[in-house]
Protein backbone atom coordinates (compact mmCIF):
# COMPACT_ATOMS: atom_id res chain seq x y z
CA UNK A 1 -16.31 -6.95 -6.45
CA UNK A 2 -12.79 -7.66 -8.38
CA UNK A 3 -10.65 -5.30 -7.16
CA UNK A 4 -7.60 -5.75 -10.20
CA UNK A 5 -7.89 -6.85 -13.61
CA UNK A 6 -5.62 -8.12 -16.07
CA UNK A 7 -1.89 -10.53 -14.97
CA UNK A 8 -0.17 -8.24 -12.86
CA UNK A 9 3.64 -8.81 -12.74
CA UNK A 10 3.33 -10.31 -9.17
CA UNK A 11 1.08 -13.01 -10.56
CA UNK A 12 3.07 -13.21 -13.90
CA UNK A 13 6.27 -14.63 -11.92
CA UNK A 14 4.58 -16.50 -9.13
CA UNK A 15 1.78 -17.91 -10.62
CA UNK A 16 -1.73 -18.32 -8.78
CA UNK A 17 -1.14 -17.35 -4.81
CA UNK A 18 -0.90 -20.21 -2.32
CA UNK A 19 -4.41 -22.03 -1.76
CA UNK A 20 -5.55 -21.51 2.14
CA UNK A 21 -8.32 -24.28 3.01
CA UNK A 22 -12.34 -22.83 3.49
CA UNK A 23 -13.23 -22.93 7.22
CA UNK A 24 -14.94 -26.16 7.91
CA UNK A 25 -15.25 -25.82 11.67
CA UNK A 26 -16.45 -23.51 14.61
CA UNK A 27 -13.56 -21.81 16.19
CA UNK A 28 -12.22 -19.38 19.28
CA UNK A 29 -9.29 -16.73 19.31
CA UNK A 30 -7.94 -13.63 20.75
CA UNK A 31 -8.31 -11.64 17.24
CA UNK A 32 -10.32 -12.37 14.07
CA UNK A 33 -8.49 -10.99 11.32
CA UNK A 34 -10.67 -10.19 8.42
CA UNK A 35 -8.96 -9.53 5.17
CA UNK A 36 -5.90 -11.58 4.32
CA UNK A 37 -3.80 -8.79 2.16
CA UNK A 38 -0.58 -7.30 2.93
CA UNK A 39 -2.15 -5.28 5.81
CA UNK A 40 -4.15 -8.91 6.97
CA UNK A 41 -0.56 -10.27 7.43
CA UNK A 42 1.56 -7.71 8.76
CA UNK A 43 -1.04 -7.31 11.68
CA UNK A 44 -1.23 -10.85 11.80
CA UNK A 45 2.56 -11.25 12.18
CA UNK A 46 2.74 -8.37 14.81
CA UNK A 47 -0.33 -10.09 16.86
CA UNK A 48 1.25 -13.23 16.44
CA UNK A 49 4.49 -11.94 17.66
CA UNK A 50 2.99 -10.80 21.50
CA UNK A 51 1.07 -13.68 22.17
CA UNK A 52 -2.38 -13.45 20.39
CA UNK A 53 -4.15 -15.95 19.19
CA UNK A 54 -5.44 -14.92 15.68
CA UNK A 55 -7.67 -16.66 12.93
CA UNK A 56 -7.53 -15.07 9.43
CA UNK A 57 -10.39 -15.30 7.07
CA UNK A 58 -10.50 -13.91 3.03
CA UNK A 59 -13.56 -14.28 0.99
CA UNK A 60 -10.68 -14.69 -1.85
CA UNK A 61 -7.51 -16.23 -1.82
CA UNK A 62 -4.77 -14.50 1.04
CA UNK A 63 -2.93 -12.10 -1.04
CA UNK A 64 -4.81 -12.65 -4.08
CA UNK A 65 -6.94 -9.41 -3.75
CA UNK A 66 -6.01 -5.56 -4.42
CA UNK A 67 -2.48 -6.44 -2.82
CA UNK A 68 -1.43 -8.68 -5.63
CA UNK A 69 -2.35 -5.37 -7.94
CA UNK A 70 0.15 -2.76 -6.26
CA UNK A 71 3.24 -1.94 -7.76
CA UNK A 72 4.73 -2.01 -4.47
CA UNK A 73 7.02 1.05 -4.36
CA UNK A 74 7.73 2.18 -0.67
CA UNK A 75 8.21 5.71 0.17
CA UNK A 76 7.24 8.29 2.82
CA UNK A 77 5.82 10.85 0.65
CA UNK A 78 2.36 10.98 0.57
CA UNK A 79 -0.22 12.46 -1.91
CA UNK A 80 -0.16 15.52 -0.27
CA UNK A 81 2.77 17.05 -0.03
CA UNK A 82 4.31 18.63 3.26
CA UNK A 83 3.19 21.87 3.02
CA UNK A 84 0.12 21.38 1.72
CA UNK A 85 -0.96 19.08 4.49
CA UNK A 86 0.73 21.62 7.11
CA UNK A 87 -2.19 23.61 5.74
CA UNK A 88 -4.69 21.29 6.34
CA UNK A 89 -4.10 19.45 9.55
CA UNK A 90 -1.29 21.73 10.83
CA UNK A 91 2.36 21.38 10.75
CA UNK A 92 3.12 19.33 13.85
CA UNK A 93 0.98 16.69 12.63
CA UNK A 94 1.96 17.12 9.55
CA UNK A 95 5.23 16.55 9.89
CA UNK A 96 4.42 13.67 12.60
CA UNK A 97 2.62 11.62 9.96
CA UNK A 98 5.84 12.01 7.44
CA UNK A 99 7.91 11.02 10.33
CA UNK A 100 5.71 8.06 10.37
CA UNK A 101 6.06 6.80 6.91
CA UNK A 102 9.35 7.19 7.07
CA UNK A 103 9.85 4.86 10.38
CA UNK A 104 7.42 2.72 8.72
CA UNK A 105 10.14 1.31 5.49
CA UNK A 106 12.93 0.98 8.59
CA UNK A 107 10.73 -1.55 10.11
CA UNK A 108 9.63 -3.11 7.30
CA UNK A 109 13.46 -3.68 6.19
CA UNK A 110 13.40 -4.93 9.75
CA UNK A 111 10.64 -7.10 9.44
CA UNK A 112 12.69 -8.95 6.24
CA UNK A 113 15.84 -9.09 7.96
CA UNK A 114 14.66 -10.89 10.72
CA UNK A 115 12.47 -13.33 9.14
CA UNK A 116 14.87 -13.91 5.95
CA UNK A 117 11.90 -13.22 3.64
CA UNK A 118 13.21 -13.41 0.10
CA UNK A 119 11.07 -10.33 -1.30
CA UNK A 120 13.32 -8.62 -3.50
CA UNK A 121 13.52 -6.09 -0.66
CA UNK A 122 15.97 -3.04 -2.15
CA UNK A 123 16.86 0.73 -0.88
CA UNK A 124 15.48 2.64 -3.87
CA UNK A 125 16.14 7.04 -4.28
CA UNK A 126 13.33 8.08 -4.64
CA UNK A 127 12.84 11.39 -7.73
CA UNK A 128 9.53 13.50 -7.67
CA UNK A 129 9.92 15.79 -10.60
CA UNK A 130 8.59 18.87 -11.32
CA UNK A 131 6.50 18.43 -15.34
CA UNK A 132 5.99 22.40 -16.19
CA UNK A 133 7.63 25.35 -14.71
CA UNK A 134 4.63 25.99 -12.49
CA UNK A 135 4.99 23.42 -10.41
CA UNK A 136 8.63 23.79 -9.29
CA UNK A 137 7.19 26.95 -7.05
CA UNK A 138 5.59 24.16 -5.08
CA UNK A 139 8.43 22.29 -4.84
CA UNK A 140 10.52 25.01 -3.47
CA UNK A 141 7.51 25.27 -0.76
CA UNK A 142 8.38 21.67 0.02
CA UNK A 143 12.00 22.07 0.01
CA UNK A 144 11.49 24.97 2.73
CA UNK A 145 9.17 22.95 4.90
CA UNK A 146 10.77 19.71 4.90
CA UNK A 147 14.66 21.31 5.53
CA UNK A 148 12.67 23.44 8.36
CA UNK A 149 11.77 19.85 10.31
CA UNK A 150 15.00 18.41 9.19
CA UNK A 151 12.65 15.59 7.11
CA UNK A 152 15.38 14.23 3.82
CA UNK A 153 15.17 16.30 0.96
CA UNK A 154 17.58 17.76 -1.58
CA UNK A 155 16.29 19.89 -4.42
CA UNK A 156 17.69 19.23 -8.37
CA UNK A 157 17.93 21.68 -11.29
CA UNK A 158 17.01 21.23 -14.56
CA UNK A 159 21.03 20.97 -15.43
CA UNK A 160 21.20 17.92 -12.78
CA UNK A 161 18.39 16.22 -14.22
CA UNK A 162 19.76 16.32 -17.87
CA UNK A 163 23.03 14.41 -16.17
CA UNK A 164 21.01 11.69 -14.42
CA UNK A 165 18.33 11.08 -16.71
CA UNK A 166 17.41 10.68 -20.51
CA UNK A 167 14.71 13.36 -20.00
CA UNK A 168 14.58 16.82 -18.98
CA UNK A 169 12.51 18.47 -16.65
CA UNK A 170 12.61 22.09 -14.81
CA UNK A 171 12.95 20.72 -11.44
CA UNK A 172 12.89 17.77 -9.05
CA UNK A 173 13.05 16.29 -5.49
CA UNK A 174 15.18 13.97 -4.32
CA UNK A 175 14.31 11.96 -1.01
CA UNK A 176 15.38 8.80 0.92
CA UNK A 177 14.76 6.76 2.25
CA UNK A 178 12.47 4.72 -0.55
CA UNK A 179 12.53 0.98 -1.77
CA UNK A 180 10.87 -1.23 -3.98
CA UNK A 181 9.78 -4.95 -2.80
CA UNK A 182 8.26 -7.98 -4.11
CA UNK A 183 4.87 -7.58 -2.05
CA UNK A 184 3.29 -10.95 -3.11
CA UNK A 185 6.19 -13.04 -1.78
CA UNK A 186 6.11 -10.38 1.33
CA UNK A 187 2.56 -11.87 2.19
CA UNK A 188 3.43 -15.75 2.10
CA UNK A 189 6.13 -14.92 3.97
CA UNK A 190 4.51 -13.03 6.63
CA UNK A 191 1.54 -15.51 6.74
CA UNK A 192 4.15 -18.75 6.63
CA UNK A 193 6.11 -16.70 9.86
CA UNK A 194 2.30 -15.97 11.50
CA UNK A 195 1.61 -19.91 11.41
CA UNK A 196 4.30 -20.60 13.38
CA UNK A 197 3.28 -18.45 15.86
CA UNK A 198 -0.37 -20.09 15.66
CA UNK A 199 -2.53 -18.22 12.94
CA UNK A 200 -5.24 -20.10 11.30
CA UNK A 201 -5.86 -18.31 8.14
CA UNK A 202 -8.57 -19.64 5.57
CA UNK A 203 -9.45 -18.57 2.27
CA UNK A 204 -12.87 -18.17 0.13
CA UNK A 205 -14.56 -18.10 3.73
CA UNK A 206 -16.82 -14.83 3.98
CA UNK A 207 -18.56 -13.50 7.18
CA UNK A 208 -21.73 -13.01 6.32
CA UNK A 209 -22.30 -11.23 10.01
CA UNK A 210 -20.93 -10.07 13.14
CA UNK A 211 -22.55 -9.15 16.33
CA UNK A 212 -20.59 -7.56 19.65
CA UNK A 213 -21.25 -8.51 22.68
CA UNK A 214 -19.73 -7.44 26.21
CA UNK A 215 -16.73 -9.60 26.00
CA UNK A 216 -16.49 -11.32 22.64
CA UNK A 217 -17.28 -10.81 19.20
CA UNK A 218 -19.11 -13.43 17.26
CA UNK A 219 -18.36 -13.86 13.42
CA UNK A 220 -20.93 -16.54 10.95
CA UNK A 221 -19.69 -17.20 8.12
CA UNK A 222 -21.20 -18.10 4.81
CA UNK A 223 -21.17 -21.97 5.35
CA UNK A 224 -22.67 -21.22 8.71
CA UNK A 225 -19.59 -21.70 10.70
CA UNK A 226 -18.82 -19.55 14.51
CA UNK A 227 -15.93 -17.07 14.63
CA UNK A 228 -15.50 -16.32 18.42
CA UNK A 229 -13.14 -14.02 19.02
CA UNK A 230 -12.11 -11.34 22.22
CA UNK A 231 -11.03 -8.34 19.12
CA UNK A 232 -11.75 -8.21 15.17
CA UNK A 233 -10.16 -6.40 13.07
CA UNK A 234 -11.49 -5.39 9.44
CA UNK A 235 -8.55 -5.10 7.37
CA UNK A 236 -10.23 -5.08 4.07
CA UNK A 237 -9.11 -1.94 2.68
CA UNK A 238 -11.47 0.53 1.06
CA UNK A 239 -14.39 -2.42 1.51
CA UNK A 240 -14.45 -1.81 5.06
CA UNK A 241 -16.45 0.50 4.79
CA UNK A 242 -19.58 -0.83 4.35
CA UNK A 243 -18.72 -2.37 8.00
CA UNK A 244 -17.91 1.23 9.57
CA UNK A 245 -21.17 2.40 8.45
CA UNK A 246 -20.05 5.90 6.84
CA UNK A 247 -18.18 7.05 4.04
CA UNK A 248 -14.37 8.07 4.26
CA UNK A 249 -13.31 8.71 1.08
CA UNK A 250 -13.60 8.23 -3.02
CA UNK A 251 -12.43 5.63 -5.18
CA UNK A 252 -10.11 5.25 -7.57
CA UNK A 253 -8.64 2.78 -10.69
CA UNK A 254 -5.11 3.09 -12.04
CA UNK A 255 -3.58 1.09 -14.44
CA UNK A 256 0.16 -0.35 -14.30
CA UNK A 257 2.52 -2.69 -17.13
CA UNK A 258 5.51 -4.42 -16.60
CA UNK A 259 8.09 -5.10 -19.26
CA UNK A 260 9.87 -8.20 -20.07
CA UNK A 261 13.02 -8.35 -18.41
CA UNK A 262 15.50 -5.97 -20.24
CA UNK A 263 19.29 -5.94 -20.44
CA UNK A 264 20.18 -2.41 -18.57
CA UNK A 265 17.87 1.04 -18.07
CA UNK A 266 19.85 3.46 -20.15
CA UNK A 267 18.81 6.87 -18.72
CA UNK A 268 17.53 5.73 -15.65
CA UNK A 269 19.66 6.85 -12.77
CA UNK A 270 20.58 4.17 -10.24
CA UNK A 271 17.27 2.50 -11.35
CA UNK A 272 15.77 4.86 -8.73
CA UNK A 273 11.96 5.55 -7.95
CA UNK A 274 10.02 8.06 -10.60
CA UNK A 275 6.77 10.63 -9.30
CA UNK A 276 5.83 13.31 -11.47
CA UNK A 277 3.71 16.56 -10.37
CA UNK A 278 1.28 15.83 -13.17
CA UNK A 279 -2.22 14.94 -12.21
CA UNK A 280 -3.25 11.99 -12.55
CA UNK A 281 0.56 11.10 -11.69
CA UNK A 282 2.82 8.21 -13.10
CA UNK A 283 4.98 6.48 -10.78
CA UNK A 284 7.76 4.18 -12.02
CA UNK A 285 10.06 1.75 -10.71
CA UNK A 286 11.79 -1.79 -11.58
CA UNK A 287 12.03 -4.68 -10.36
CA UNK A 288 14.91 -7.46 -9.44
CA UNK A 289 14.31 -9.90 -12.43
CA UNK A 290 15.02 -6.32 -14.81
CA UNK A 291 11.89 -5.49 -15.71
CA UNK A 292 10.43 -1.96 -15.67
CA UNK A 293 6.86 -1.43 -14.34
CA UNK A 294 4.69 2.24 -14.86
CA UNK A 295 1.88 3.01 -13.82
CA UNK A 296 -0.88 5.71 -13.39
CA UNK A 297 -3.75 7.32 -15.19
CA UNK A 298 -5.73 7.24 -12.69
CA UNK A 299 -9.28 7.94 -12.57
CA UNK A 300 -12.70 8.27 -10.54
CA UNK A 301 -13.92 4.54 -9.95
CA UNK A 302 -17.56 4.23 -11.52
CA UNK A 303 -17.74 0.71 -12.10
CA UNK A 304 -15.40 -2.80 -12.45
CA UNK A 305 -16.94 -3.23 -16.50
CA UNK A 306 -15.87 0.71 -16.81
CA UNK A 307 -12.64 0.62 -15.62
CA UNK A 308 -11.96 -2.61 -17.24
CA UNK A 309 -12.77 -1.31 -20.25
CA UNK A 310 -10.25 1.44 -20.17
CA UNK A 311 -7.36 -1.09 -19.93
CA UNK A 312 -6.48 -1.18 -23.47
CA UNK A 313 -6.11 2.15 -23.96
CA UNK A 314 -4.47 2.90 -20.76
CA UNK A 315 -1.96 0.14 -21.60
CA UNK A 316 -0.70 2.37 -24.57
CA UNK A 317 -0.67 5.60 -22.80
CA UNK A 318 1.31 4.31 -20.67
CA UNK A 319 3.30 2.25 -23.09
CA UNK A 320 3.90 5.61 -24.78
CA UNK A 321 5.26 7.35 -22.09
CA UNK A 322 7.88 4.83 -21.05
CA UNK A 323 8.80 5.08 -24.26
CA UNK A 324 9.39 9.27 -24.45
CA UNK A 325 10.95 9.09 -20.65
CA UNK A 326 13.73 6.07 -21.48
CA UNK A 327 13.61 6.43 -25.31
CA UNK A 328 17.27 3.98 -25.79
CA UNK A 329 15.79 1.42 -23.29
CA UNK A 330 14.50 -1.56 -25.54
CA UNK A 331 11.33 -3.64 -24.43
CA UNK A 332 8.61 -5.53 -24.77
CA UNK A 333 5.23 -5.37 -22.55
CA UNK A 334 4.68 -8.57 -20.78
CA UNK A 335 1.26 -7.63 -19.02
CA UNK A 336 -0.49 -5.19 -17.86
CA UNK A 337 -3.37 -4.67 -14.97
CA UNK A 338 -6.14 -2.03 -13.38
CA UNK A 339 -6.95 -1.90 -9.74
CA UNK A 340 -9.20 -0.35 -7.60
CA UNK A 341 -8.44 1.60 -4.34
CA UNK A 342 -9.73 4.23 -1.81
CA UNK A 343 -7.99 7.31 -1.01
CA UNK A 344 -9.00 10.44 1.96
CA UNK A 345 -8.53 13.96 0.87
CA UNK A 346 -5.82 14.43 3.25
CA UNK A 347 -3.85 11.51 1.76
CA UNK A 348 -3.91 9.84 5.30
CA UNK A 349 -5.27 6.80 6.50
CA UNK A 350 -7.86 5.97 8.55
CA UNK A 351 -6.93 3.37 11.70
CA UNK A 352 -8.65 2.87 14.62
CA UNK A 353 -11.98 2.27 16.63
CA UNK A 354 -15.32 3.72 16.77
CA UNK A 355 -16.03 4.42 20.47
CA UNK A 356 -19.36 2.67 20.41
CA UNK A 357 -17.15 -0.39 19.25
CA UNK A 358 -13.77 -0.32 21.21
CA UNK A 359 -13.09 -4.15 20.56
CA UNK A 360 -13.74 -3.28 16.47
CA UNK A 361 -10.67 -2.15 14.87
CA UNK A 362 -10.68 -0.27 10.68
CA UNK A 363 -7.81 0.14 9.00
CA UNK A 364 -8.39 1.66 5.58
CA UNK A 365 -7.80 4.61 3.11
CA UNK A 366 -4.35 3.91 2.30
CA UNK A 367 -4.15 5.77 -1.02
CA UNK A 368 -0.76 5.26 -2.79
CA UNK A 369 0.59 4.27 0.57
CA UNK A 370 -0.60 0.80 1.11
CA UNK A 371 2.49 -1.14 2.40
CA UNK A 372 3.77 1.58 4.56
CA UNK A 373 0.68 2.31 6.18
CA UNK A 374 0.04 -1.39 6.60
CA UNK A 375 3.01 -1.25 8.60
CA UNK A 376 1.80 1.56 10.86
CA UNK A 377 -2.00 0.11 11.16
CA UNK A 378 -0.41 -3.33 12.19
CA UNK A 379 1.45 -1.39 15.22
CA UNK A 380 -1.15 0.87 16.07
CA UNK A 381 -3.60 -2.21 16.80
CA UNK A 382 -0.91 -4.51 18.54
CA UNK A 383 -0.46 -1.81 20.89
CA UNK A 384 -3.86 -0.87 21.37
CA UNK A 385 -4.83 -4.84 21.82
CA UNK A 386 -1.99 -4.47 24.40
CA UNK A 387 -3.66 -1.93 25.91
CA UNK A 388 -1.16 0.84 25.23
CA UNK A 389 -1.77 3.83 22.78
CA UNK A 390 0.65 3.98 19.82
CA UNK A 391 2.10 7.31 19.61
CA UNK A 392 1.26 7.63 16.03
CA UNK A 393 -2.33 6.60 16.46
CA UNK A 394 -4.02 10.24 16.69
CA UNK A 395 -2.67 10.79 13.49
CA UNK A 396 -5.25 8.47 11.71
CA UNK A 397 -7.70 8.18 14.16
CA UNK A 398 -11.14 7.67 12.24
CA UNK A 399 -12.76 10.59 13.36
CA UNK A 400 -9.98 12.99 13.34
């Protein structure tokens, strides 16, 4: 299945991804790593990091898959909000997995520090705003839950908004901390870091099967070669779940355009990341080289020729409401793109092991979360590898 469609900005300024070679030969490692997105390589870097030896296989190229489609905004909010998932899986957890998120950008920031990765990596405010009257009540609610556990939060009238912004609206939410990053360059950079720490990774290799046994795992893949490995790891997103067996969530397609690069963002307050309370929600952001990306209208997932087909349209919806939001801020569309992810109704992901399989780790559902929850799966399953329980891993168990 194609998982975007359409030249997202990511492939618009770097061109194709790097080309990995096909696995030619049988080979043995501590962890098969199978999926080579942006959660592929941050667990691959962590592994790496401790000691394991890891091989990496993609049935496309590394970082050519659903990754190369995100917009890449980085925040701790989730789809649910606070109180709403206080409701749902209680308020200690609740505030837990927010506490989570937000650790999650501080070691990502850390992760680019200390590896020098040039990935446009840049503290972003972050504005949810309210779109009618009826939804500020809810974002009082917030406001009172998140102040109660001390999680960042500071609450905007309508008169505050009209001085930041070239729109209006009745209420928002400011929180921090939130960035933006380059997530393409993030990738090679994590995978060129993992190599020198011993990852094989190979591209348009597919396992065609796997089979468990008492102390290793055995992976064939499509040209008939032998994966043996001690641990695997699926970290293929949504598509992992044909491997776990059982259904975890519901699909989705949104659609995203990037400008050309523009002069300034008249309007747009300290270039800071846009949510809106409308559903489906648009999310903006920018990016270093000045351009402006939006994206949302998100709906169901039926089918790739379906959502595909939608593009167009989407494209000047979206086009259109750039356009009311920043109405001095001149541009021209350079491109614009659909993907396809999977999202729980809790807005959590799902990390972890079946107990029938305890050397099988799943790390998928990431909803609108996918690079900070990358960062969380890759430390839940180095420390479980390590033998050592994560504190956060209850959180997203799979069968929580």
């Amino acid at each position: 299945m194609d998982l975007r469609s359409g030249e997202t900005v990511w492939l618009l300024k770097h061109g194709c991804p790097p080309v990995y070679p096909t696995l030619s030969e049988d080979l043995e490692c501590d962890v098969a790593i199978i999926g080579g997105g942006i959660t592929g390589a941050l667990i691959a870097h962590e592994l790496g990091a401790v000691g394991f030896k890891c091989v990496l296989i993609d049935k496309r190229e590394p970082g050519g898959g659903s990754t190369s489609a995100s917009t890449s905004l980085l925040s701790f909010e989730l789809d649910t909000p606070l109180w709403e998932l206080a409701g749902l899986i209680g308020e200690e957890d609740a505030v837990a997995s927010y506490q989570a998120c937000i650790e999650s950008i501080h070691k990502i920031e850390k992760v680019v520090k200390e590896l020098s990765i040039p990935c446009d990596f840049i503290r972003r405010k972050s504005y949810y705003f309210a779109e009618t009257g009826r939804d500020v009540h809810n974002l009082e609610k917030e406001v009172t839950m998140r102040r109660k556990h001390d999680v960042p939060v500071e609450f905007l009238q309508q008169r505050e908004i009209e001085g930041l912004f070239s729109f209006s609206r009745p209420a928002a939410l400011l929180s921090e901390p939130a960035a933006e990053i380059d997530v393409v360059e993030f990738v090679a950079s994590l995978f060129k870091a993992a190599k020198a720490t011993g990852l094989q990774a190979y591209g348009h290799t597919t396992m065609v099967n796997h089979e468990a046994a008492k102390d290793r795992i055995t992976l064939t893949t499509d040209k008939g070669h032998i994966i043996t490995a001690r641990k695997l790891v699926f970290a293929t997103g949504y598509e992992s779940e044909k491997y776990l067996g059982y259904k975890i969530g519901s699909l989705k397609s949104t659609y995203a355009i990037a400008t050309a690069p523009v002069p300034d963002f008249p309007g747009w307050h300290d270039r800071s990341l846009i949510w809106t309370s409308a559903r489906p929600y648009l999310y903006l952001r920018t990016t270093a080289d000045n351009r402006a990306i939006i994206g949302g209208e998100d709906i169901d997932f039926q089918d790739e020729k379906h959502r595909d087909s939608l593009l167009p349209e989407k494209t000047a919806k979206l086009e259109n409401q750039l356009r009311a939001l920043f109405p001095a801020l001149e541009f021209e569309l350079a491109c614009a793109w659909a993907g396809t992810f999977g999202e729980t109704e809790d807005s959590l992901a799902c990390i972890g092991r079946k107990p029938e399989q305890p050397d099988i780790y799943y790390a998928l559902g990431y909803g609108g979360n996918g690079i900070t929850y990358s960062m969380i799966a890759a430390e839940i399953i180095r420390d479980s590898c390590l033998g050592r329980e994560h504190p956060s891993a209850r959180l997203f168990r799979l069968d929580r």
